[in-house]
PDB file of N, CA and C in Angstrom:
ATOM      1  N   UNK A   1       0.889  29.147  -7.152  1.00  0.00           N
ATOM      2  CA  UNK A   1       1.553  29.936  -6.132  1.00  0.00           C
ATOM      3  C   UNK A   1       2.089  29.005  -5.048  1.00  0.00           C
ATOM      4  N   UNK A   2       3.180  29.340  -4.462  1.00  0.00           N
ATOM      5  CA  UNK A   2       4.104  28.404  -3.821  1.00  0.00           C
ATOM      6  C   UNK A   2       3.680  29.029  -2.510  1.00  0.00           C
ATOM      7  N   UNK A   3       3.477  28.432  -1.224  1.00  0.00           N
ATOM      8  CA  UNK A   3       3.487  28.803  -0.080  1.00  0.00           C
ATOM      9  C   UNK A   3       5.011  27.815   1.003  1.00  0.00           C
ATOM     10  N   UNK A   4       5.598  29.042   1.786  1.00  0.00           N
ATOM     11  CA  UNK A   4       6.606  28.400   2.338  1.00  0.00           C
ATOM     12  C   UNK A   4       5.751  27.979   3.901  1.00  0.00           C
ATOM     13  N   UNK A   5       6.744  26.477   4.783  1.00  0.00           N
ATOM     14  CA  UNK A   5       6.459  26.116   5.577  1.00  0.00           C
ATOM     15  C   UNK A   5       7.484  26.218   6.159  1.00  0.00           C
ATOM     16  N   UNK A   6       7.710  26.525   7.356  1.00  0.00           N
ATOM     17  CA  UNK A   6       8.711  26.322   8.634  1.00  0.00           C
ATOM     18  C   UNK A   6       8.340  25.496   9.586  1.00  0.00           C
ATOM     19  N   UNK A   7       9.583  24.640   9.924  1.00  0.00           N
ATOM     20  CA  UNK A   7       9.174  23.390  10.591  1.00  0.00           C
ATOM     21  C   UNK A   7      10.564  23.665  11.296  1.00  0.00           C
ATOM     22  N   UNK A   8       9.572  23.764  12.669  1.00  0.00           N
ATOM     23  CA  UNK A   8      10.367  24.099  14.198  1.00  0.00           C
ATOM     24  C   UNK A   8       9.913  22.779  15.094  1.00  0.00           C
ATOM     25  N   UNK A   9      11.249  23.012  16.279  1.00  0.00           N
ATOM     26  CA  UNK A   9      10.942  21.882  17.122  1.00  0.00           C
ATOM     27  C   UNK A   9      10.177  22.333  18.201  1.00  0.00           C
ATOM     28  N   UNK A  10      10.167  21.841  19.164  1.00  0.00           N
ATOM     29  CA  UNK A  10       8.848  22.332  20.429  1.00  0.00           C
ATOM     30  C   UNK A  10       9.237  23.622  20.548  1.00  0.00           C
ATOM     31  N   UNK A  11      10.578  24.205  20.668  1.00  0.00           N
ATOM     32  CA  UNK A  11      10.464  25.532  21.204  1.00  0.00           C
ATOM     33  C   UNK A  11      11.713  26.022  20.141  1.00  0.00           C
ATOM     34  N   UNK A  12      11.532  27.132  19.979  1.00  0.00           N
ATOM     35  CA  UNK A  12      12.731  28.144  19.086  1.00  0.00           C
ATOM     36  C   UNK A  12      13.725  28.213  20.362  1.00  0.00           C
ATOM     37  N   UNK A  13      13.572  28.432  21.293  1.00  0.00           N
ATOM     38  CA  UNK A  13      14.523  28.826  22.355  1.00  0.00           C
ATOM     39  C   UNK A  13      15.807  27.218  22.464  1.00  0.00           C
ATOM     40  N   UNK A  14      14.863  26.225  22.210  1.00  0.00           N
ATOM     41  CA  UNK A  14      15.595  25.038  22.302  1.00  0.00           C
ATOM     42  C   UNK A  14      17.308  25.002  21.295  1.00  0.00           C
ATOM     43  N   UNK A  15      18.489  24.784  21.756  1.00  0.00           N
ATOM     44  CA  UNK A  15      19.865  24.894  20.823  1.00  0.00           C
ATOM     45  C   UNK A  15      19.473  23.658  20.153  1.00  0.00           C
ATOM     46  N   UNK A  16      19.383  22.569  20.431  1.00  0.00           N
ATOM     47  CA  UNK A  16      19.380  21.023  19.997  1.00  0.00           C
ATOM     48  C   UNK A  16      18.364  21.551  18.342  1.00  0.00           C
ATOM     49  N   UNK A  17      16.907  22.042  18.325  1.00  0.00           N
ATOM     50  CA  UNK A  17      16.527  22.093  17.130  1.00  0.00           C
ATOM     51  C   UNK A  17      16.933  22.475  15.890  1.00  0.00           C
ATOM     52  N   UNK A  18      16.516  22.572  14.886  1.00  0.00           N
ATOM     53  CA  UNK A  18      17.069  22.973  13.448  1.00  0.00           C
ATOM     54  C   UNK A  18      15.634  23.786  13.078  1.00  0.00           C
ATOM     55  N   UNK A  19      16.008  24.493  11.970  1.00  0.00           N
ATOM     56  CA  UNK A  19      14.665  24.955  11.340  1.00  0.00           C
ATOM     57  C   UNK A  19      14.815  24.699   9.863  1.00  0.00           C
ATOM     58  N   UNK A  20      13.949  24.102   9.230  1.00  0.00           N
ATOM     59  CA  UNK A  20      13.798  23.314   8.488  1.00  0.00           C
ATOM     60  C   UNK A  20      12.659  24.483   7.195  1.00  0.00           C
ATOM     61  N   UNK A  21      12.891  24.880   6.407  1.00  0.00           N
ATOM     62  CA  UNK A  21      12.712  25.808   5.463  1.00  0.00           C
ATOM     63  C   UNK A  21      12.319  24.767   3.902  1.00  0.00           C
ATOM     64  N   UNK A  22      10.791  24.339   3.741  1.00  0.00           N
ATOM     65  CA  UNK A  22      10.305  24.026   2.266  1.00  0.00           C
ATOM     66  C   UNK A  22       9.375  25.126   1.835  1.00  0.00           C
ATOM     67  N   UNK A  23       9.095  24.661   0.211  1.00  0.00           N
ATOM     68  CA  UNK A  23       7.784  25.144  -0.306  1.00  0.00           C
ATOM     69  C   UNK A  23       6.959  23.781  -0.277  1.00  0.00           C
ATOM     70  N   UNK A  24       5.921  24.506  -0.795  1.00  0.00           N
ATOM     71  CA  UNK A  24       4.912  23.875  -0.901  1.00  0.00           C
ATOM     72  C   UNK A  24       4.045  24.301  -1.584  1.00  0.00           C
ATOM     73  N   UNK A  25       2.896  23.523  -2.177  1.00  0.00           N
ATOM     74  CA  UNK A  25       1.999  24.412  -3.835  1.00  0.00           C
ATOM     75  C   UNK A  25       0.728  24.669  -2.737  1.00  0.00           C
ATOM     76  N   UNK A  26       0.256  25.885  -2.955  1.00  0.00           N
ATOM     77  CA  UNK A  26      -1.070  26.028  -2.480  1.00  0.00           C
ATOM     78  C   UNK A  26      -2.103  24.724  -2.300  1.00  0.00           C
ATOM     79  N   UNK A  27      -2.326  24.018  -3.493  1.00  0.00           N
ATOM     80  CA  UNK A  27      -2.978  22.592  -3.446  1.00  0.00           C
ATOM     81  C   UNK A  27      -2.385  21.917  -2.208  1.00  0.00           C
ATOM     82  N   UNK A  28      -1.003  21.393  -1.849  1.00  0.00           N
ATOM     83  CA  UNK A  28      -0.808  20.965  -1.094  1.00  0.00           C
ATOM     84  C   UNK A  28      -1.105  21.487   0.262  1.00  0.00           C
ATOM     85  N   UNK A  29      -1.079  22.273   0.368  1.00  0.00           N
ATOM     86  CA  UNK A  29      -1.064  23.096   1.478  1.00  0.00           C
ATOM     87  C   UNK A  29      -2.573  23.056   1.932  1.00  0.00           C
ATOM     88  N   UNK A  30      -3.553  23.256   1.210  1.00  0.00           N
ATOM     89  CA  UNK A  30      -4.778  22.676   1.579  1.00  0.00           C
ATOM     90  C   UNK A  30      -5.135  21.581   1.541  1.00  0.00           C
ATOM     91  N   UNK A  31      -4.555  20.321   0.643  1.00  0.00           N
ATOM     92  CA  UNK A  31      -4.645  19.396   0.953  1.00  0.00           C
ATOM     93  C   UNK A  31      -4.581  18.680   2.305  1.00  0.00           C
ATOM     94  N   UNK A  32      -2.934  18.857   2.740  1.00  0.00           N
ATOM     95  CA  UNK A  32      -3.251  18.887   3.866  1.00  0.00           C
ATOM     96  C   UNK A  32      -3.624  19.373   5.023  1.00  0.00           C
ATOM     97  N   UNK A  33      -4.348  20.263   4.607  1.00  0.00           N
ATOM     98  CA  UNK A  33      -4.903  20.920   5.842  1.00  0.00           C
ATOM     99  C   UNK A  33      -4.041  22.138   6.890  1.00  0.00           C
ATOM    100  N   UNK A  34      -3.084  22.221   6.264  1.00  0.00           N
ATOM    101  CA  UNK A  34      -2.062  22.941   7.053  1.00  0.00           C
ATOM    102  C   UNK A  34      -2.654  24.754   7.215  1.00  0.00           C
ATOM    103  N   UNK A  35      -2.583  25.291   8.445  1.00  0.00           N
ATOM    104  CA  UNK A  35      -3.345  26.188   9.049  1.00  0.00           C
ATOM    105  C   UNK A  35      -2.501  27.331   9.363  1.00  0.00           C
ATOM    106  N   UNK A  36      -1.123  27.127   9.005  1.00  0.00           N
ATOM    107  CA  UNK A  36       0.171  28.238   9.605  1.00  0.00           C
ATOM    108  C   UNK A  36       0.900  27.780   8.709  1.00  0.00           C
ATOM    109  N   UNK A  37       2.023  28.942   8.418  1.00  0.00           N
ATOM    110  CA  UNK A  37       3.314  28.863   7.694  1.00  0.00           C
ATOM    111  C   UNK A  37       3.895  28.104   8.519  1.00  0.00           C
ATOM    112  N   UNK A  38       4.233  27.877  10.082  1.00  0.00           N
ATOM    113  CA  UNK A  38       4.822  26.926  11.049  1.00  0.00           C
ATOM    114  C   UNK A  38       4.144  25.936  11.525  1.00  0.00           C
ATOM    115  N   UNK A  39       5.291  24.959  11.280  1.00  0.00           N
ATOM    116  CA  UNK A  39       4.296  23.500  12.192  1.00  0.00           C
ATOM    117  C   UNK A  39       5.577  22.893  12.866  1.00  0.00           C
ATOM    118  N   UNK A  40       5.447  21.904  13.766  1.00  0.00           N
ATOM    119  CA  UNK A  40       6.161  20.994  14.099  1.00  0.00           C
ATOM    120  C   UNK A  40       6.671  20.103  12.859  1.00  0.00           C
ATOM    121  N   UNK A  41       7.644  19.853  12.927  1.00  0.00           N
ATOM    122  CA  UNK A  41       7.947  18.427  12.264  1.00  0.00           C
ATOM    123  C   UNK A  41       7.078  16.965  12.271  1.00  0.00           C
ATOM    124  N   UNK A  42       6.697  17.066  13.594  1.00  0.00           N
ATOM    125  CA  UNK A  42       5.859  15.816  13.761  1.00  0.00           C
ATOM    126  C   UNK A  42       4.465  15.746  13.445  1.00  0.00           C
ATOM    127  N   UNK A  43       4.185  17.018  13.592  1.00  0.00           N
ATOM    128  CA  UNK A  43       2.512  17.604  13.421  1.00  0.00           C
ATOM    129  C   UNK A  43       2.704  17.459  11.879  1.00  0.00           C
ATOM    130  N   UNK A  44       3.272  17.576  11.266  1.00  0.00           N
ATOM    131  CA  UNK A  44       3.680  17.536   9.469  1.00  0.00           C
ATOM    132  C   UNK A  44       3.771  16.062   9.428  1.00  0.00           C
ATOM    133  N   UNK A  45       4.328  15.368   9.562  1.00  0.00           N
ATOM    134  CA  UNK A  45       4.621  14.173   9.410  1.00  0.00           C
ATOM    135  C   UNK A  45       2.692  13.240   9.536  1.00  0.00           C
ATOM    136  N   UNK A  46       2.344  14.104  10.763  1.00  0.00           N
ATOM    137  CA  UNK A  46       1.392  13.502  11.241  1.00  0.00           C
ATOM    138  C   UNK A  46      -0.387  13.717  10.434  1.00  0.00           C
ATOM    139  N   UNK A  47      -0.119  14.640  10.075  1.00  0.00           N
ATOM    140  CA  UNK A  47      -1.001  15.540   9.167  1.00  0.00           C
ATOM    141  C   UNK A  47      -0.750  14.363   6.930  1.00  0.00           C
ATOM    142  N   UNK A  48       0.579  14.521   6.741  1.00  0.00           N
ATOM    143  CA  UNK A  48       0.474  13.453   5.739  1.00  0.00           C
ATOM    144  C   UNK A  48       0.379  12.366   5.854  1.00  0.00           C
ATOM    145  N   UNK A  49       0.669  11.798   6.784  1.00  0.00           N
ATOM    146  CA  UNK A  49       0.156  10.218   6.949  1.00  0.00           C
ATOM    147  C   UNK A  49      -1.097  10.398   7.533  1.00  0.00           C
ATOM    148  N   UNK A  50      -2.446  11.078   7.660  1.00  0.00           N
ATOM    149  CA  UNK A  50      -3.777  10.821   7.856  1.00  0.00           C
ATOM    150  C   UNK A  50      -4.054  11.111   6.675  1.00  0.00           C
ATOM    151  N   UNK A  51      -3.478  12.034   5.964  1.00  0.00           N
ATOM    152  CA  UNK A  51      -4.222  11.923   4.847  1.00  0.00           C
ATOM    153  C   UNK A  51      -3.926  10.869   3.286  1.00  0.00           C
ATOM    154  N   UNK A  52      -2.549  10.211   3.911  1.00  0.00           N
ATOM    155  CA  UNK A  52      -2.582   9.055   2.940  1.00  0.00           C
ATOM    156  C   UNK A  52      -3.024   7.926   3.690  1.00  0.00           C
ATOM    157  N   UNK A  53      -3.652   7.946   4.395  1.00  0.00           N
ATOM    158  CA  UNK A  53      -4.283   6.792   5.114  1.00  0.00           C
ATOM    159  C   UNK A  53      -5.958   7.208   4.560  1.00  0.00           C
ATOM    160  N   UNK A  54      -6.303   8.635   4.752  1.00  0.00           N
ATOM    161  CA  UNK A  54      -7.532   8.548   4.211  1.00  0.00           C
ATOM    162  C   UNK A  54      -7.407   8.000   2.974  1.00  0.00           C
ATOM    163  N   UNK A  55      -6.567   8.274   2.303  1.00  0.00           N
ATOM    164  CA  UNK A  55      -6.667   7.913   0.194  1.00  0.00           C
ATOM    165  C   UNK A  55      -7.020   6.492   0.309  1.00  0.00           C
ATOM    166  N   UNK A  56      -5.696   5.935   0.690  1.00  0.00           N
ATOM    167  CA  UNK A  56      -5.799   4.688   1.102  1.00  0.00           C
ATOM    168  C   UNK A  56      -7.488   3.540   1.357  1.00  0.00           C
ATOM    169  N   UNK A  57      -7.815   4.730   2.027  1.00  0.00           N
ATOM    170  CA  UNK A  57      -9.302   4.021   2.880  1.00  0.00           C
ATOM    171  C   UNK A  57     -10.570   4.194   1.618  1.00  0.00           C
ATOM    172  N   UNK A  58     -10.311   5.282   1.002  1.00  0.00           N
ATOM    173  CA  UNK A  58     -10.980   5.395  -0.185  1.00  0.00           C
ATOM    174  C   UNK A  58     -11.224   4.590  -1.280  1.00  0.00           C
ATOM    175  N   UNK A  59      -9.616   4.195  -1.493  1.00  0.00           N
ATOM    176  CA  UNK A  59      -9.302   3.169  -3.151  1.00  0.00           C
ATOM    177  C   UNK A  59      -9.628   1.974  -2.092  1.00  0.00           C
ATOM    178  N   UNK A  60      -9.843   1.385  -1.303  1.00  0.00           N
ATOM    179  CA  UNK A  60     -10.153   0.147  -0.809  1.00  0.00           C
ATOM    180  C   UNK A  60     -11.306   0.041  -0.980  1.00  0.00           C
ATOM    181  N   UNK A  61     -12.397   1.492  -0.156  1.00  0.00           N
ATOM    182  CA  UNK A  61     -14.005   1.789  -0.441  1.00  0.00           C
ATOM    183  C   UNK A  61     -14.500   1.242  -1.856  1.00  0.00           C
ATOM    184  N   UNK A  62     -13.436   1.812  -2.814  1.00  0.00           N
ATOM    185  CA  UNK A  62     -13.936   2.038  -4.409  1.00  0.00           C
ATOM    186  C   UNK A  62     -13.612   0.438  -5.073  1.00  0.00           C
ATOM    187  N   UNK A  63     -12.285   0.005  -4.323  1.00  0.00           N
ATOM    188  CA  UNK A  63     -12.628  -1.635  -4.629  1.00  0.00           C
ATOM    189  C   UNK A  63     -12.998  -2.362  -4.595  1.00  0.00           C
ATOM    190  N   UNK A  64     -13.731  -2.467  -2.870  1.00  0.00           N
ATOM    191  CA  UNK A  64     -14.805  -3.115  -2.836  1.00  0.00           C
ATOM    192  C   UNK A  64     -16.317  -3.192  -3.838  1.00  0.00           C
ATOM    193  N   UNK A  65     -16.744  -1.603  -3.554  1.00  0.00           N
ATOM    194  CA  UNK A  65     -17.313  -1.715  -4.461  1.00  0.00           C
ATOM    195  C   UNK A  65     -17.657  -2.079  -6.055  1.00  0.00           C
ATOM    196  N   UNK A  66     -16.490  -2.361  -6.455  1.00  0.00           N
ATOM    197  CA  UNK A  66     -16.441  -2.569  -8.153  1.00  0.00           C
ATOM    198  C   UNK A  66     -16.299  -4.125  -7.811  1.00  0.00           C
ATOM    199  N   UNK A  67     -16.209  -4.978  -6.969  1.00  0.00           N
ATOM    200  CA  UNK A  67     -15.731  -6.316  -6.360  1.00  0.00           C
ATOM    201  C   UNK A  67     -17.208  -6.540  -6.008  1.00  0.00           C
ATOM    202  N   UNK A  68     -18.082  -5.748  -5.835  1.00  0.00           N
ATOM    203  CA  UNK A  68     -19.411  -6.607  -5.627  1.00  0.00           C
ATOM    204  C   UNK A  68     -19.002  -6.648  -3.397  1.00  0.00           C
ATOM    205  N   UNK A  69     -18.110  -6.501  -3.089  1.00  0.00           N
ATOM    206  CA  UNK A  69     -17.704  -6.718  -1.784  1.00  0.00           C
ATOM    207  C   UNK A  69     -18.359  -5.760  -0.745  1.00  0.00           C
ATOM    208  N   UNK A  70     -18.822  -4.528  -0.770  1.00  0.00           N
ATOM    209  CA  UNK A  70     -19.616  -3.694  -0.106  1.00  0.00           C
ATOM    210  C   UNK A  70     -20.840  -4.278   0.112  1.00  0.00           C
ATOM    211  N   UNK A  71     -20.951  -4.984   0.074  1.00  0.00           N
ATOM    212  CA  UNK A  71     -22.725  -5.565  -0.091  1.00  0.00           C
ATOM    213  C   UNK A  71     -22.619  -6.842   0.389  1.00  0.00           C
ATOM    214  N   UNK A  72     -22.101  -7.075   1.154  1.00  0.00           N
ATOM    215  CA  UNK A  72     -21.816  -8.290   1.563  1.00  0.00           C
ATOM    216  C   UNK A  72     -21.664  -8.139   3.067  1.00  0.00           C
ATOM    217  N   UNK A  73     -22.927  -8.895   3.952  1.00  0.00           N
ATOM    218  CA  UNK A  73     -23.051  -8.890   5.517  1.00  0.00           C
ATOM    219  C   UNK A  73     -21.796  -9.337   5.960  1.00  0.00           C
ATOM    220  N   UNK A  74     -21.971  -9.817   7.090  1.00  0.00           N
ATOM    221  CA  UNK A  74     -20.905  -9.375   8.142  1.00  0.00           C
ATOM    222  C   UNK A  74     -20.843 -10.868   8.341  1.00  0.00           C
ATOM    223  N   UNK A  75     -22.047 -12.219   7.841  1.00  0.00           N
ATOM    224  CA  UNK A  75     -22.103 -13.245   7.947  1.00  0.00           C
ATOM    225  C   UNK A  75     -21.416 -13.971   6.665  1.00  0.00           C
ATOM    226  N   UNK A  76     -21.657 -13.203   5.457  1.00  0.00           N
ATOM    227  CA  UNK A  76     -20.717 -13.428   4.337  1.00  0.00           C
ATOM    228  C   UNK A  76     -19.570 -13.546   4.499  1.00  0.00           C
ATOM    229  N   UNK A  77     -19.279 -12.372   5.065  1.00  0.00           N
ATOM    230  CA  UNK A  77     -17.553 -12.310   5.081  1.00  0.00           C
ATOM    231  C   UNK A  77     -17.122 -13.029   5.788  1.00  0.00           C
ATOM    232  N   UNK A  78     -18.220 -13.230   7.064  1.00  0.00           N
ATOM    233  CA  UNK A  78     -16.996 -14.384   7.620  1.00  0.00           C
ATOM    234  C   UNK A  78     -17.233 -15.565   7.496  1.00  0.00           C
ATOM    235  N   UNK A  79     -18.332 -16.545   6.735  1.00  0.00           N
ATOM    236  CA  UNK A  79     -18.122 -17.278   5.920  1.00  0.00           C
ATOM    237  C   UNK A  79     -16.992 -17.508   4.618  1.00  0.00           C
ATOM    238  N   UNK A  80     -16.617 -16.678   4.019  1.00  0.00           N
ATOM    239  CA  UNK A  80     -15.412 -16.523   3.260  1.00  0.00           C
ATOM    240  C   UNK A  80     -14.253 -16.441   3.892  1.00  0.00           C
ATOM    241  N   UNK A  81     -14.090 -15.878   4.768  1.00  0.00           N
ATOM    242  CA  UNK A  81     -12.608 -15.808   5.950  1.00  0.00           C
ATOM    243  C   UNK A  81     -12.319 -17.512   6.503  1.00  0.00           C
ATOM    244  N   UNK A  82     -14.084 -18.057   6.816  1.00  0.00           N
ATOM    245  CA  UNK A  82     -13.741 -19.541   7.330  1.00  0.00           C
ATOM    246  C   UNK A  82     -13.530 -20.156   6.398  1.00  0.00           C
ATOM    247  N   UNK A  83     -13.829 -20.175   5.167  1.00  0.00           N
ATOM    248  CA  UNK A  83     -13.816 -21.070   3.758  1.00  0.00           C
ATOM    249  C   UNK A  83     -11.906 -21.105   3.458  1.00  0.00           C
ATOM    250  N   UNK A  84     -11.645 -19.732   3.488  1.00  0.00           N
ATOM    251  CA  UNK A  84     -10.417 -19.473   3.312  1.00  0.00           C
ATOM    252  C   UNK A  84      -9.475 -20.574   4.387  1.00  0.00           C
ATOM    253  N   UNK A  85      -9.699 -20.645   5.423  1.00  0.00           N
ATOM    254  CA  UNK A  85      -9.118 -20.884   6.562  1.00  0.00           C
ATOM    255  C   UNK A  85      -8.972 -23.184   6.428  1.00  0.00           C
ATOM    256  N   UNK A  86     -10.413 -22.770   5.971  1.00  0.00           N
ATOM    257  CA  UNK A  86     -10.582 -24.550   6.042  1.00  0.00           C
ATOM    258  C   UNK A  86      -9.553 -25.196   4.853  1.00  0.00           C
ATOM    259  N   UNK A  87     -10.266 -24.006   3.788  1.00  0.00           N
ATOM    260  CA  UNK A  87      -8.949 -24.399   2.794  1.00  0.00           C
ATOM    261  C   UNK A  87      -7.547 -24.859   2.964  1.00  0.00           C
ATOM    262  N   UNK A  88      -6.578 -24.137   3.561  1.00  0.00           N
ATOM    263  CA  UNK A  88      -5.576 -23.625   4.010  1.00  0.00           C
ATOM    264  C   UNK A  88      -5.532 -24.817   4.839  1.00  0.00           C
ATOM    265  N   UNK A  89      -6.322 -25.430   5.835  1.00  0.00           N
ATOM    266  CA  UNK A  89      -5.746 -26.505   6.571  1.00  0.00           C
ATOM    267  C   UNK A  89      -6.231 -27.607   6.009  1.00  0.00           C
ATOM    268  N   UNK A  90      -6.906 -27.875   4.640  1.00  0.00           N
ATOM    269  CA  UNK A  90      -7.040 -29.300   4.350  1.00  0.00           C
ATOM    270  C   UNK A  90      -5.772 -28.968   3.074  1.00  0.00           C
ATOM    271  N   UNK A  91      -5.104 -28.605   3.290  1.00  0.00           N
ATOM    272  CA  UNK A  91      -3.961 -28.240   1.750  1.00  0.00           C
ATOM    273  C   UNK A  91      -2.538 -28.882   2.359  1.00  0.00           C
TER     274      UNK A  91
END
């Protein structure tokens, strides 16, 4: 089932705005979290980029972990950051 979104600017009364008329799949629509058939443009904009920033933060979570890298103090890593670094200036 398709749910429609309207995407208004700060005010309907405003001439300068447009209204901006998509669908969208139910999945999406809870995906992102969206709470009204109307949103801002920016509140939309702002709403998919947190949630591809969460994904994002996830597949990094899940790489580390398969990398053995989650498990690794805070003295590790930055032993490896300096190793990296020394490298880099004796090269």
């Amino acid at each position: 089932m398709k749910k429609i979104v309207f995407l208004r600017g700060a005010t309907q009364m405003n001439s300068n705005m447009q209204t901006l008329q998509i669908k969208i799949s139910k999945s999406d629509f809870e995906r992102y979290k969206l709470k009204s058939t109307e949103i801002k443009f920016t509140d939309l904009v702002e709403l998919i980029s947190n949630e591809y920033a969460r994904e994002t933060l996830l597949d990094c979570n899940e790489i580390a972990e398969q990398e053995g890298l989650s498990k690794m103090t805070s003295e590790e890593i930055n032993a490896e950051i300096k190793a990296v670094r020394d490298a880099k200036d004796h090269s």
